[in-house]
N, C-alpha and C. Protein backbone atom coordinates (compact mmCIF):
# COMPACT_ATOMS: atom_id res chain seq x y z
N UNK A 1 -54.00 7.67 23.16
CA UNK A 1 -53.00 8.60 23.61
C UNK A 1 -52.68 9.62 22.53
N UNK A 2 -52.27 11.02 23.16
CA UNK A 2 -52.27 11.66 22.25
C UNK A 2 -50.65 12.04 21.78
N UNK A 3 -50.50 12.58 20.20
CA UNK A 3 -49.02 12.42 19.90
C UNK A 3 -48.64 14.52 19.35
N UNK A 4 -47.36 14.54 20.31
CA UNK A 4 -46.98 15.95 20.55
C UNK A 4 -46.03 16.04 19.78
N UNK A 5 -45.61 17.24 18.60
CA UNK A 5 -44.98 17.70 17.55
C UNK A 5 -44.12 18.57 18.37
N UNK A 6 -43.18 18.43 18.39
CA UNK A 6 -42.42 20.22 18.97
C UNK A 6 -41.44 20.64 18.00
N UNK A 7 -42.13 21.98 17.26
CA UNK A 7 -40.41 22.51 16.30
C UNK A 7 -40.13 23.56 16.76
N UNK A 8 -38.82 23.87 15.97
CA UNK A 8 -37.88 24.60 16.03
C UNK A 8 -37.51 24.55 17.81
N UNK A 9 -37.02 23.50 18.04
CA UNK A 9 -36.56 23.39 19.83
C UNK A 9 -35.14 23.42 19.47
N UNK A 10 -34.41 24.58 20.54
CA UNK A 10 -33.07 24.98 20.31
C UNK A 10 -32.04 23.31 20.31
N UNK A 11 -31.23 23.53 19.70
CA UNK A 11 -30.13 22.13 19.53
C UNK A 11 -29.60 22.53 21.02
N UNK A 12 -29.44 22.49 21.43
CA UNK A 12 -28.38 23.10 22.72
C UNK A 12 -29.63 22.08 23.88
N UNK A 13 -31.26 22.70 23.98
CA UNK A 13 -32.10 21.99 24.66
C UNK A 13 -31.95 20.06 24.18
N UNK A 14 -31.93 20.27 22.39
CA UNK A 14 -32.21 18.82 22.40
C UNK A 14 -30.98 18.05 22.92
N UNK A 15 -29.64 18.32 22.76
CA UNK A 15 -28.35 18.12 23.40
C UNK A 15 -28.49 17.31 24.72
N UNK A 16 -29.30 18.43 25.64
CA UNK A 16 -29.40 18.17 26.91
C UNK A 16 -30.46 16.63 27.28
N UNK A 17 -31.30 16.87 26.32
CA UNK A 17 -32.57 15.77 26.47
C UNK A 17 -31.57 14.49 26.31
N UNK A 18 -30.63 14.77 24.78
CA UNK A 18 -30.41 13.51 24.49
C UNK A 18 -29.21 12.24 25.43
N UNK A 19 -28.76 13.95 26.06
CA UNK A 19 -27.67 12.95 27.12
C UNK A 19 -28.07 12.39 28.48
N UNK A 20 -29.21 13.47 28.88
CA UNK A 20 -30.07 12.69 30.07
C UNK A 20 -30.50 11.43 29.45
N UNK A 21 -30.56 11.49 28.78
CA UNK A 21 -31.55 9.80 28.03
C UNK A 21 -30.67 8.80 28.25
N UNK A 22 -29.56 9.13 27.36
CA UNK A 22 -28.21 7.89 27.46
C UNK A 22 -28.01 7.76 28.82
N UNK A 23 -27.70 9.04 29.86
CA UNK A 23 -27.29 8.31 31.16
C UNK A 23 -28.61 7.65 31.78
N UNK A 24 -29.83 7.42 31.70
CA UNK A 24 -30.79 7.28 32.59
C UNK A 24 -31.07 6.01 31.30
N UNK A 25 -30.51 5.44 30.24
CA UNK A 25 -31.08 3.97 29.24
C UNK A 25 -32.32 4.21 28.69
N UNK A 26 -32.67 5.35 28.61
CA UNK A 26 -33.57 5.97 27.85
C UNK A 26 -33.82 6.46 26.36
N UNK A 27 -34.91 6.34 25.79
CA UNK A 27 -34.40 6.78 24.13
C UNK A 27 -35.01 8.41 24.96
N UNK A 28 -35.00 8.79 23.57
CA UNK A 28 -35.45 10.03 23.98
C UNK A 28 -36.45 10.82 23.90
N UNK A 29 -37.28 9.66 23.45
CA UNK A 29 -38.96 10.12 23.39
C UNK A 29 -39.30 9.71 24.96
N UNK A 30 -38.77 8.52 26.02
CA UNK A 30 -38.76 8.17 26.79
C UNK A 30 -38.46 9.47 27.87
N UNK A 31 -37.58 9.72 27.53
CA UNK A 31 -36.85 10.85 28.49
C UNK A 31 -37.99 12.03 28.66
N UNK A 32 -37.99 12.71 27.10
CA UNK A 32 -39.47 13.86 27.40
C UNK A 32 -40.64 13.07 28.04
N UNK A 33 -40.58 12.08 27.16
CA UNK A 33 -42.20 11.85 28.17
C UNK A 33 -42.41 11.78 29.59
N UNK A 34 -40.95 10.81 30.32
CA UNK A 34 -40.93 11.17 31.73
C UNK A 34 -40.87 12.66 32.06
N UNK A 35 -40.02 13.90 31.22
CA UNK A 35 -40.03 15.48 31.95
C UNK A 35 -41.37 15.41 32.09
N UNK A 36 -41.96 15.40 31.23
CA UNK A 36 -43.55 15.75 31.38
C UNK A 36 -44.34 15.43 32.26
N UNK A 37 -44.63 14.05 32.32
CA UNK A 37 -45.17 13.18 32.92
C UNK A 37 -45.05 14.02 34.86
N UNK A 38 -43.66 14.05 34.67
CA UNK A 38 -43.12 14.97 36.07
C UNK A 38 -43.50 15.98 36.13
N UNK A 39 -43.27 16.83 35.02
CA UNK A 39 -43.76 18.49 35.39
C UNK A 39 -45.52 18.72 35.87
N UNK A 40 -45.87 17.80 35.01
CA UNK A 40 -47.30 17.94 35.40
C UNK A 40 -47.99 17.11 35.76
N UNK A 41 -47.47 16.45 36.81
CA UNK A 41 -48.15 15.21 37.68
C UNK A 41 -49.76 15.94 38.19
N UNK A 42 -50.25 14.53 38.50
CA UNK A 42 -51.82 15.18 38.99
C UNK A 42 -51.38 15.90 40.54
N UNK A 43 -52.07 16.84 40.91
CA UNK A 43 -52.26 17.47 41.79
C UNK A 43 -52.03 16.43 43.72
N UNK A 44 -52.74 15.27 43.29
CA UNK A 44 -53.01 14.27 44.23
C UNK A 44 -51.38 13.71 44.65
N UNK A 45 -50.81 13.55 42.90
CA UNK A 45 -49.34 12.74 43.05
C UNK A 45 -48.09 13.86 44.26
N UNK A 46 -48.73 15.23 43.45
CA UNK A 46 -47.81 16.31 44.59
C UNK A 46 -47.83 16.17 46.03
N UNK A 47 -49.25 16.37 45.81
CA UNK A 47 -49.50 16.34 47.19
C UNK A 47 -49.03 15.40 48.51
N UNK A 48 -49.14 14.47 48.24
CA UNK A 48 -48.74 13.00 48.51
C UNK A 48 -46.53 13.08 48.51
N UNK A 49 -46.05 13.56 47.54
CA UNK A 49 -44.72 13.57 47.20
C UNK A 49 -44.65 14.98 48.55
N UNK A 50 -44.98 16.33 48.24
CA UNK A 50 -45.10 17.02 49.72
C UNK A 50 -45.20 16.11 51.11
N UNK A 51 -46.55 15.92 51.22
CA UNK A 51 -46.43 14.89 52.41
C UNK A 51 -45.32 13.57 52.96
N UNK A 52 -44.88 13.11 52.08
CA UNK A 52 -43.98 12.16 52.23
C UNK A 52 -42.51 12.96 53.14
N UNK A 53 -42.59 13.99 51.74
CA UNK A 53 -40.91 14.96 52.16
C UNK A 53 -41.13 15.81 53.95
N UNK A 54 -42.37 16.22 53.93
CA UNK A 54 -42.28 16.71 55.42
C UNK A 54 -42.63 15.76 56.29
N UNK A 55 -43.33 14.30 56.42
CA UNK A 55 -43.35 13.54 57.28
C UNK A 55 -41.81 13.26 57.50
N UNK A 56 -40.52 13.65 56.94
CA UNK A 56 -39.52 13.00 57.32
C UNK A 56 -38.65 14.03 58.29
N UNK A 57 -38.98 15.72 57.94
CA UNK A 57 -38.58 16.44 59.03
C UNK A 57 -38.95 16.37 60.51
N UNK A 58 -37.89 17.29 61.31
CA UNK A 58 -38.33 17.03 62.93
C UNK A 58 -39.37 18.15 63.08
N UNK A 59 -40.19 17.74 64.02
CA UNK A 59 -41.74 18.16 64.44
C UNK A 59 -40.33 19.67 64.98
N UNK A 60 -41.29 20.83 64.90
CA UNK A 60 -41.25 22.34 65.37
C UNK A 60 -42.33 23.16 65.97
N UNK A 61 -41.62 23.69 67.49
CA UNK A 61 -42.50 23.95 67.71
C UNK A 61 -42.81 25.27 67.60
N UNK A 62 -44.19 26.11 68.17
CA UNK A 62 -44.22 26.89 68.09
C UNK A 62 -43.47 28.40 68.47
N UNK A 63 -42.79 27.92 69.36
CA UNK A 63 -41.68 28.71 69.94
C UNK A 63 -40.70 28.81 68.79
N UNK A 64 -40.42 27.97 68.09
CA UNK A 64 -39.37 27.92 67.24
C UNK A 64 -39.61 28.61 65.76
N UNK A 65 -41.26 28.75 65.45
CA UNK A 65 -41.28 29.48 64.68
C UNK A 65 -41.72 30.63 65.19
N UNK A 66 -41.88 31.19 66.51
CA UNK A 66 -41.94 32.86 66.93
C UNK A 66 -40.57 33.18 66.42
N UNK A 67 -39.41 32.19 66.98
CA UNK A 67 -38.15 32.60 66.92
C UNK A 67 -37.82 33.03 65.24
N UNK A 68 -38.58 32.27 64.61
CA UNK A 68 -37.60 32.49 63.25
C UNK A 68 -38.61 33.24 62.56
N UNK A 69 -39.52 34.14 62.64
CA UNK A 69 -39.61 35.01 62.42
C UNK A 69 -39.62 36.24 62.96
N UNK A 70 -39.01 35.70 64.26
CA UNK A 70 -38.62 37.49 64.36
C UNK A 70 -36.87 37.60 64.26
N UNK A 71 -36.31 36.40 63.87
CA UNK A 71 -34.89 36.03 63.21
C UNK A 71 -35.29 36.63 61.76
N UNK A 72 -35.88 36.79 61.03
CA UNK A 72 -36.41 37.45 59.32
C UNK A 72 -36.13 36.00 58.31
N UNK A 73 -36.81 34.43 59.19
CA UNK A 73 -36.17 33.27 57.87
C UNK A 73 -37.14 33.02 57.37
């Protein structure tokens, strides 16, 4: 595994890291590594996290999107 240096990161950012950490029982190498880990999930993990979130909306039909675009949504 590889090991990431970051300087001069504003105190105000590390602030923020370090209190997400405490509320979530995290140190705070823990904490970045999860942002990360999140920001740049594989492509497959999105995809899959997309699919999940719209299998839970109600089916629309096509009438309903003539309507809402000629509503301007």
């Amino acid at each position: 595994m590889a090991t990431l240096t970051i300087r001069r990161l504003p105190e105000t950012v590390v602030a923020r890291i370090k209190d997400l950490a405490a509320r979530r029982g995290h140190s705070m190498e823990e904490e970045v590594r999860a942002l990360l880990e999140q920001r740049y999930a594989q492509r497959a993990t999105v995809l899959t996290r997309i699919q999940r979130r719209w299998a839970d909306l109600p089916p629309v039909t096509g009438e309903q999107l003539d309507d809402w675009i000629e509503e301007g949504r």
